[in-house]
C-alpha atoms as a PDB file:
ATOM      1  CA  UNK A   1      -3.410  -2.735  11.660  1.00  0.00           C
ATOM      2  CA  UNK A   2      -4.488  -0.226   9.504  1.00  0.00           C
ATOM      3  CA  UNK A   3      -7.776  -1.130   7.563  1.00  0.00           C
ATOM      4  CA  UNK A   4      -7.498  -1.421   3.582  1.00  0.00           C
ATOM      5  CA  UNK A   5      -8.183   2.055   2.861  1.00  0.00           C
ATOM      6  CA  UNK A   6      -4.728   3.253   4.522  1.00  0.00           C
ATOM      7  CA  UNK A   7      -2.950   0.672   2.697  1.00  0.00           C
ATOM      8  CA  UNK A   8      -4.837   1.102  -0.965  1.00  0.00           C
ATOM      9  CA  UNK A   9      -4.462   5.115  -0.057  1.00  0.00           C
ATOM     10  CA  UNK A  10      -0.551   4.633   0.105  1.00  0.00           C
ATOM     11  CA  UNK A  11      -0.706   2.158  -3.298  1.00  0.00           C
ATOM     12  CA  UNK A  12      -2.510   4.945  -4.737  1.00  0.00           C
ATOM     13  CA  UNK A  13       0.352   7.652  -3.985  1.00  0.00           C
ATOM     14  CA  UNK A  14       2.532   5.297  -5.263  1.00  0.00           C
ATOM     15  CA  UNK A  15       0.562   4.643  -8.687  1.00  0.00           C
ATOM     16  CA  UNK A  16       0.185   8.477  -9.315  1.00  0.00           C
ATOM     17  CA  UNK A  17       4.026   9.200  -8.664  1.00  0.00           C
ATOM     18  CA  UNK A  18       5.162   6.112 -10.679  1.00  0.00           C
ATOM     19  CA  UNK A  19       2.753   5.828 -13.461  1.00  0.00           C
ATOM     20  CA  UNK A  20       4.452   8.143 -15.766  1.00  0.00           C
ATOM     21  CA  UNK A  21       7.179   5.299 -15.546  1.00  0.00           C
ATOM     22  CA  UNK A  22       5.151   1.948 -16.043  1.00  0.00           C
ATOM     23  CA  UNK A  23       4.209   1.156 -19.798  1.00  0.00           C
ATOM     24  CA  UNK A  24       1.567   2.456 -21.597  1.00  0.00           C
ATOM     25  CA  UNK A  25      -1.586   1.771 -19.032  1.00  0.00           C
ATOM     26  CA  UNK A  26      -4.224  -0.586 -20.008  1.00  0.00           C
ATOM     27  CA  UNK A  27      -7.632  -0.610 -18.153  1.00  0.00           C
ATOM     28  CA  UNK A  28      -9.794  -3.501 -16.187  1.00  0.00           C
ATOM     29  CA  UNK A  29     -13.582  -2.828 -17.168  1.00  0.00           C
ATOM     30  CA  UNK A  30     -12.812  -0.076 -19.197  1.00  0.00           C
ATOM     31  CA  UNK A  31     -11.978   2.956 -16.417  1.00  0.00           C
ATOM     32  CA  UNK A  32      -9.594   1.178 -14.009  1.00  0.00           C
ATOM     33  CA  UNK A  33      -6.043   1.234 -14.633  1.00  0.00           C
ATOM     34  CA  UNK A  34      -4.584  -2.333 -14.452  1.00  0.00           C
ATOM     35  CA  UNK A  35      -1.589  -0.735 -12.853  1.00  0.00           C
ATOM     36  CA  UNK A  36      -3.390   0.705  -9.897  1.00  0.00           C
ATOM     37  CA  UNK A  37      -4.815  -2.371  -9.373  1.00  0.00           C
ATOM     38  CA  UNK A  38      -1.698  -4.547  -9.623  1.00  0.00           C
ATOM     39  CA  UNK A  39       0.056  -1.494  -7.071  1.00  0.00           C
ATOM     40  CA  UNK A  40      -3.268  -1.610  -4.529  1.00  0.00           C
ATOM     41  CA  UNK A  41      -2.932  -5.244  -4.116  1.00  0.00           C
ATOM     42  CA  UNK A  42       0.851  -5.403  -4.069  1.00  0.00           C
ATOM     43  CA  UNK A  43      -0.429  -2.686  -1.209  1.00  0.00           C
ATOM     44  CA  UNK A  44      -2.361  -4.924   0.524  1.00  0.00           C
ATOM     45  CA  UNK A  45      -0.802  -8.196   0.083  1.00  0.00           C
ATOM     46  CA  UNK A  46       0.959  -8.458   3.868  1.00  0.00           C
ATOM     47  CA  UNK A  47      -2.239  -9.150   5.163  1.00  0.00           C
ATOM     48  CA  UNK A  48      -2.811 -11.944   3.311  1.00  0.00           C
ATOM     49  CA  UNK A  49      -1.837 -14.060   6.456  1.00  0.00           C
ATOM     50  CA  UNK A  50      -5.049 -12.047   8.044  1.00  0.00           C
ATOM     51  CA  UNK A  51      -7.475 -14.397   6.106  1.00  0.00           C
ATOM     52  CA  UNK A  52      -5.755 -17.765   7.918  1.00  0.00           C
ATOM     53  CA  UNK A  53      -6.616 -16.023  10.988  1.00  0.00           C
ATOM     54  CA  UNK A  54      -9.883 -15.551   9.691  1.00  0.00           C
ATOM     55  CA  UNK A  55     -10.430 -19.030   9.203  1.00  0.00           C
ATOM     56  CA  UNK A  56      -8.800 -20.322  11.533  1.00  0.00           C
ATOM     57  CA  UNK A  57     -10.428 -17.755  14.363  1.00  0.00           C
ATOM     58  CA  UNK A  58      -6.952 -16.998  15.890  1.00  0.00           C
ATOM     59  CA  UNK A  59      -5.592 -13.920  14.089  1.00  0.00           C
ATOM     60  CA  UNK A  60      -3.080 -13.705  17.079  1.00  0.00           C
ATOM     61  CA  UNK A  61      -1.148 -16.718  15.846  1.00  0.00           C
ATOM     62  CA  UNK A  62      -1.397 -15.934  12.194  1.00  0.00           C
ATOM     63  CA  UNK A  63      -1.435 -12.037  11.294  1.00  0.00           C
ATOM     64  CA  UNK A  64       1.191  -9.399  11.492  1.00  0.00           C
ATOM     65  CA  UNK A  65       4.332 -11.918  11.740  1.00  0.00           C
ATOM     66  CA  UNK A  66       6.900 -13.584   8.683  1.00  0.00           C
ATOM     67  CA  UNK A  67       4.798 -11.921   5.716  1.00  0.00           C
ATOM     68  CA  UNK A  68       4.919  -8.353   7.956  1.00  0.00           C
ATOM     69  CA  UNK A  69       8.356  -8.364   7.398  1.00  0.00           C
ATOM     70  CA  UNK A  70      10.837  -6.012   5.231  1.00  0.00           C
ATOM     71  CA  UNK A  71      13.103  -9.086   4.066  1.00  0.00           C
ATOM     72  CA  UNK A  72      10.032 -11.078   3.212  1.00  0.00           C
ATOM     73  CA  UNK A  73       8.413  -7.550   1.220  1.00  0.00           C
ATOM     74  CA  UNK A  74      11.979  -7.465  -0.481  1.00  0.00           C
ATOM     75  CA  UNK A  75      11.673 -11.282  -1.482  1.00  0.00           C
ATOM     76  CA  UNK A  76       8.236 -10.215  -2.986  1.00  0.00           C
ATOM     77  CA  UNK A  77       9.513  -7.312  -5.026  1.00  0.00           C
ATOM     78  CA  UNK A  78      12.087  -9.619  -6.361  1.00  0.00           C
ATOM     79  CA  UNK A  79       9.966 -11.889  -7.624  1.00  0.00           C
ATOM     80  CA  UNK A  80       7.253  -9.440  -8.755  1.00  0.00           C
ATOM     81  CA  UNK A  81       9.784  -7.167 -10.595  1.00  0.00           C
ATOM     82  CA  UNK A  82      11.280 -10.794 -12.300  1.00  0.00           C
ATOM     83  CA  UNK A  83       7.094 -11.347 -13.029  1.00  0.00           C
ATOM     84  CA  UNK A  84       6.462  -8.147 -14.276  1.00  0.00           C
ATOM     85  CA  UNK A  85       9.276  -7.684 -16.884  1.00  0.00           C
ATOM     86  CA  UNK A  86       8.382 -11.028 -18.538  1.00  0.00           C
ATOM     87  CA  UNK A  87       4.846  -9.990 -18.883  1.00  0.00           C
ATOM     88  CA  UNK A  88       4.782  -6.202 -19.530  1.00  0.00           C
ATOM     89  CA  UNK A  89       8.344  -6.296 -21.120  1.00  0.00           C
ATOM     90  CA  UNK A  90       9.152  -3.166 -19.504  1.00  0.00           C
ATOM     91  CA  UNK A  91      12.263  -2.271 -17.314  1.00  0.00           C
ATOM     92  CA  UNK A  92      12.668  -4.273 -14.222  1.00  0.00           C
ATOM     93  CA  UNK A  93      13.855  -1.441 -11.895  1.00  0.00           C
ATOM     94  CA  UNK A  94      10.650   0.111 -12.128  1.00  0.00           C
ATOM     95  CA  UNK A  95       8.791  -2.602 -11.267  1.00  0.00           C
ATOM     96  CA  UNK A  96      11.079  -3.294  -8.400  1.00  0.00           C
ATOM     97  CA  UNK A  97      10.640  -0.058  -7.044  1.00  0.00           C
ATOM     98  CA  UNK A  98       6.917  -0.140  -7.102  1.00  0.00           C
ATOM     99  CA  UNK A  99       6.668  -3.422  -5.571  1.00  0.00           C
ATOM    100  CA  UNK A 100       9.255  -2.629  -2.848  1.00  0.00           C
ATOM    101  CA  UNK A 101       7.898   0.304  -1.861  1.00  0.00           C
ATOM    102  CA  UNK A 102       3.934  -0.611  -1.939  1.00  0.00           C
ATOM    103  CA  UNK A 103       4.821  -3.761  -0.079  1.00  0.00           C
ATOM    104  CA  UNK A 104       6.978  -1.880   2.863  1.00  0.00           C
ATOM    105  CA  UNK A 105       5.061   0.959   3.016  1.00  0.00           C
ATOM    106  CA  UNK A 106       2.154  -0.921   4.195  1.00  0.00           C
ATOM    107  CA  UNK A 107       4.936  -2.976   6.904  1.00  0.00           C
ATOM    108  CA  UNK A 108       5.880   0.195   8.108  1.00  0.00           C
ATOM    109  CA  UNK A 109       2.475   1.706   8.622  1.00  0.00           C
ATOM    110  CA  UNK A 110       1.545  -1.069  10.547  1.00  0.00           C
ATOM    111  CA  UNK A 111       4.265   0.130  12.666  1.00  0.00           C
ATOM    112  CA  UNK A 112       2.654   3.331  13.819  1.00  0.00           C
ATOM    113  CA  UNK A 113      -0.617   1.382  14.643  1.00  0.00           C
ATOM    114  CA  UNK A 114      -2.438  -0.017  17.807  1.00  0.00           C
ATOM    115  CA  UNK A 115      -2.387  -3.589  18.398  1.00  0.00           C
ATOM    116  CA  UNK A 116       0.950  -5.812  19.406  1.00  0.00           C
ATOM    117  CA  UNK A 117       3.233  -4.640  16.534  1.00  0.00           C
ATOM    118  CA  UNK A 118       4.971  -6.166  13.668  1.00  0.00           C
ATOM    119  CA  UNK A 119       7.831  -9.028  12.901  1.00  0.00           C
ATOM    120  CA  UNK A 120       9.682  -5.953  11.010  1.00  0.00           C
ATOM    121  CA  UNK A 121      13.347  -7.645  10.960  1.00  0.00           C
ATOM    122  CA  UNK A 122      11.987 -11.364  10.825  1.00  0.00           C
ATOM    123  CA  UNK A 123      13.912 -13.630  10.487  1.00  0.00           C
ATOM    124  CA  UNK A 124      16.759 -12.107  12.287  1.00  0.00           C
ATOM    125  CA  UNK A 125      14.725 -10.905  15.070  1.00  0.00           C
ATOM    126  CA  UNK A 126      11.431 -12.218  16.860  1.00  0.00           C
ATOM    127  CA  UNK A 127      10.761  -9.008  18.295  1.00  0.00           C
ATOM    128  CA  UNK A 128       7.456  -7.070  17.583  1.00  0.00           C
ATOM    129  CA  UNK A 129       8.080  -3.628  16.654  1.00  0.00           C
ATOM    130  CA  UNK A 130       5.229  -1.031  17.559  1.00  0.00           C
ATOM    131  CA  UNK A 131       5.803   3.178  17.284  1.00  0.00           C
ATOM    132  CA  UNK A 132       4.716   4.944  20.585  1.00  0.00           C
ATOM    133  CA  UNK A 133       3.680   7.215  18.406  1.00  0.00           C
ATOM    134  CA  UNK A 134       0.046   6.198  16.852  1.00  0.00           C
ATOM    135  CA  UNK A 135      -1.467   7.421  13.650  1.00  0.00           C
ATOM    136  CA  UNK A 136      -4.082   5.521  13.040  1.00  0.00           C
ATOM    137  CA  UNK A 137      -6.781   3.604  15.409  1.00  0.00           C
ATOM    138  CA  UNK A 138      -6.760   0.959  13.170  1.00  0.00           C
ATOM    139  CA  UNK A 139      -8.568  -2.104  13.262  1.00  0.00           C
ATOM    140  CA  UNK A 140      -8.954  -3.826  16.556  1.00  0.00           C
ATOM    141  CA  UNK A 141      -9.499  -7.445  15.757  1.00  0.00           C
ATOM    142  CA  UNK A 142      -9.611  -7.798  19.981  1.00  0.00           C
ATOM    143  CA  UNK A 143     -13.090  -6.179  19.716  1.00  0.00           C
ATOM    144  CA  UNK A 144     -14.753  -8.772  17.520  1.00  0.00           C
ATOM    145  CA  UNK A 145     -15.756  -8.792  13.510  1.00  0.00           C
ATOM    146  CA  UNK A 146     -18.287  -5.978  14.141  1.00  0.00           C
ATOM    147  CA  UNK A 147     -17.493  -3.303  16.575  1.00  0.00           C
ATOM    148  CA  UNK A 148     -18.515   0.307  16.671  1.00  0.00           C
ATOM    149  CA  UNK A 149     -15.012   1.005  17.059  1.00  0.00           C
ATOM    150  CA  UNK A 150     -14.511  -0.079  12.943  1.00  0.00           C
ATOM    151  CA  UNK A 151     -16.898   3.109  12.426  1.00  0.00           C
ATOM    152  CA  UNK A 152     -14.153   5.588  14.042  1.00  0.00           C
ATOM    153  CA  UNK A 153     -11.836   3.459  11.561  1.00  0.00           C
ATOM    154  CA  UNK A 154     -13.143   3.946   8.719  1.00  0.00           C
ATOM    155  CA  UNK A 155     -13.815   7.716   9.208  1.00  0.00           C
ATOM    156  CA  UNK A 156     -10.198   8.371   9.916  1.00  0.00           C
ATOM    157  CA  UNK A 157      -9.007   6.523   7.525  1.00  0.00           C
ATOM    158  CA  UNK A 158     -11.063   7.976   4.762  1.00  0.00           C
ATOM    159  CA  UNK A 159     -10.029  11.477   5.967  1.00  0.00           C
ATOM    160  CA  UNK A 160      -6.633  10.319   5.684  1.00  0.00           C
ATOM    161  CA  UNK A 161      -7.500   8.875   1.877  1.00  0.00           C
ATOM    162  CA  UNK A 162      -8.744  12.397   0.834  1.00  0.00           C
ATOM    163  CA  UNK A 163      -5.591  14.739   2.410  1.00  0.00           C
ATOM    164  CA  UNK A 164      -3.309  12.150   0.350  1.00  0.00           C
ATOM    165  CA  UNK A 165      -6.056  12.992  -2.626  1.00  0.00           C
ATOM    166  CA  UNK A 166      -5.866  15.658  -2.158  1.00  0.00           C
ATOM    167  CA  UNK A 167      -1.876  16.612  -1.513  1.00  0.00           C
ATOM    168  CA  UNK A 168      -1.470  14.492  -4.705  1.00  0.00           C
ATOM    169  CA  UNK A 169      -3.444  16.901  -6.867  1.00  0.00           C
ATOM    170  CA  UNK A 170      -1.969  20.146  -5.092  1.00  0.00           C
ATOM    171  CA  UNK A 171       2.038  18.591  -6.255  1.00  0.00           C
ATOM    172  CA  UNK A 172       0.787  17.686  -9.434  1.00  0.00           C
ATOM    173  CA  UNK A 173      -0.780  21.260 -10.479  1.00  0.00           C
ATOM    174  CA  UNK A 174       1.962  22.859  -8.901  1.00  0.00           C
ATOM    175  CA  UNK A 175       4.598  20.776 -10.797  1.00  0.00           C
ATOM    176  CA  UNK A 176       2.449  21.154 -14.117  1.00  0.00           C
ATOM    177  CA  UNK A 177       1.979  24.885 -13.461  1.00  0.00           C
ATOM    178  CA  UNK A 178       5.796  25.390 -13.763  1.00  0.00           C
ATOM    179  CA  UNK A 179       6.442  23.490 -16.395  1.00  0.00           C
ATOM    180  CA  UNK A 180       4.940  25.751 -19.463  1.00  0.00           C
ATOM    181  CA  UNK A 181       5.823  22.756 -22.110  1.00  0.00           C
ATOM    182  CA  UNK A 182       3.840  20.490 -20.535  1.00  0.00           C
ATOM    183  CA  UNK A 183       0.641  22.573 -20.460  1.00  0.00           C
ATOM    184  CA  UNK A 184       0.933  23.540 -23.910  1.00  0.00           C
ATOM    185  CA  UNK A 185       1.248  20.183 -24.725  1.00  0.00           C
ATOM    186  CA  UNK A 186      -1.788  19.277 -23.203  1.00  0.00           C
ATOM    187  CA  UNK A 187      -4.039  21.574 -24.628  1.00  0.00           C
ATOM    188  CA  UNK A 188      -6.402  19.831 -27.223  1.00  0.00           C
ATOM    189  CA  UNK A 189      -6.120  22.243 -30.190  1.00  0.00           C
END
């Protein structure tokens, strides 16, 4: 599996494309948008079965299966979306669409990782589904808690973080750039 910074990196792309959308955004400790928070953990919320591994010491029998599954992500965003429009009062497509696609982007990345592969179609199918193709190293719970290996990880995986940055930024001067209104309206006269 990926480690968090591939999943929060793909809950980020999500908040900057969407957050135009949400309602007005309101901030945890002054400078972080709740809605970037709500998105990153709605990102990372699949590997919530990691931590019974965790505790348990068997993440072979606990991580990657029912809650690594796109039914079970679209049962989330169902809920979520139902969640969200009672407490933000905003439209529940919106918020169905985020949660859908943070939760099964990070499903589907977990696809094109190392490791033994993911329940994708659970609970039609038992199979494991696993790309041949590999993009990321991910983390290799095999090697222990602390391996050098989690080093190589983590570089990668921030590089990855900063071309999404920075891919973002490129689309969103581009798009601003031609659209003249939109600049104008920006500038603080």
């Amino acid at each position: 599996m990926p480690s968090p910074i591939v999943h929060i990196s793909a809950g980020y792309a999500i908040y900057r494309i969407y957050k135009h959308k949400l309602p007005k955004n309101r901030y945890l400790f002054s400078r972080i948008p709740l809605y970037f928070s709500i998105i990153a953990i709605l990102s990372l919320l699949p590997d919530l079965d990691a931590l019974f591994g965790l505790i348990f010491r068997d993440m072979e029998h606990y991580h990657n299966n029912l809650t690594h599954s796109l039914f079970f992500g679209l049962l989330v965003a169902l809920v979520f979306s139902g969640l969200a429009r009672w407490i933000f009062g905003s439209k529940i497509w919106i918020w169905f669409m985020v949660a859908l696609l943070s939760y099964e982007l990070h499903v589907i990345l977990d696809v094109f990782t190392g490791e033994r592969g993911v329940m994708l179609l659970w609970p039609l199918v038992q199979h494991r589904f696993s790309s041949p193709v590999k993009l990321f190293y991910g983390l290799q719970w095999g090697l222990g808690f602390f391996s050098i290996w989690h080093l190589w990880t983590i570089f990668t995986e921030s590089l990855f973080f900063l071309v999404v940055f920075f891919l973002l930024n490129f689309f969103d001067k581009r798009r601003l750039s031609k659209s003249p209104g939109i600049i104008e309206a920006q500038k603080p006269y």
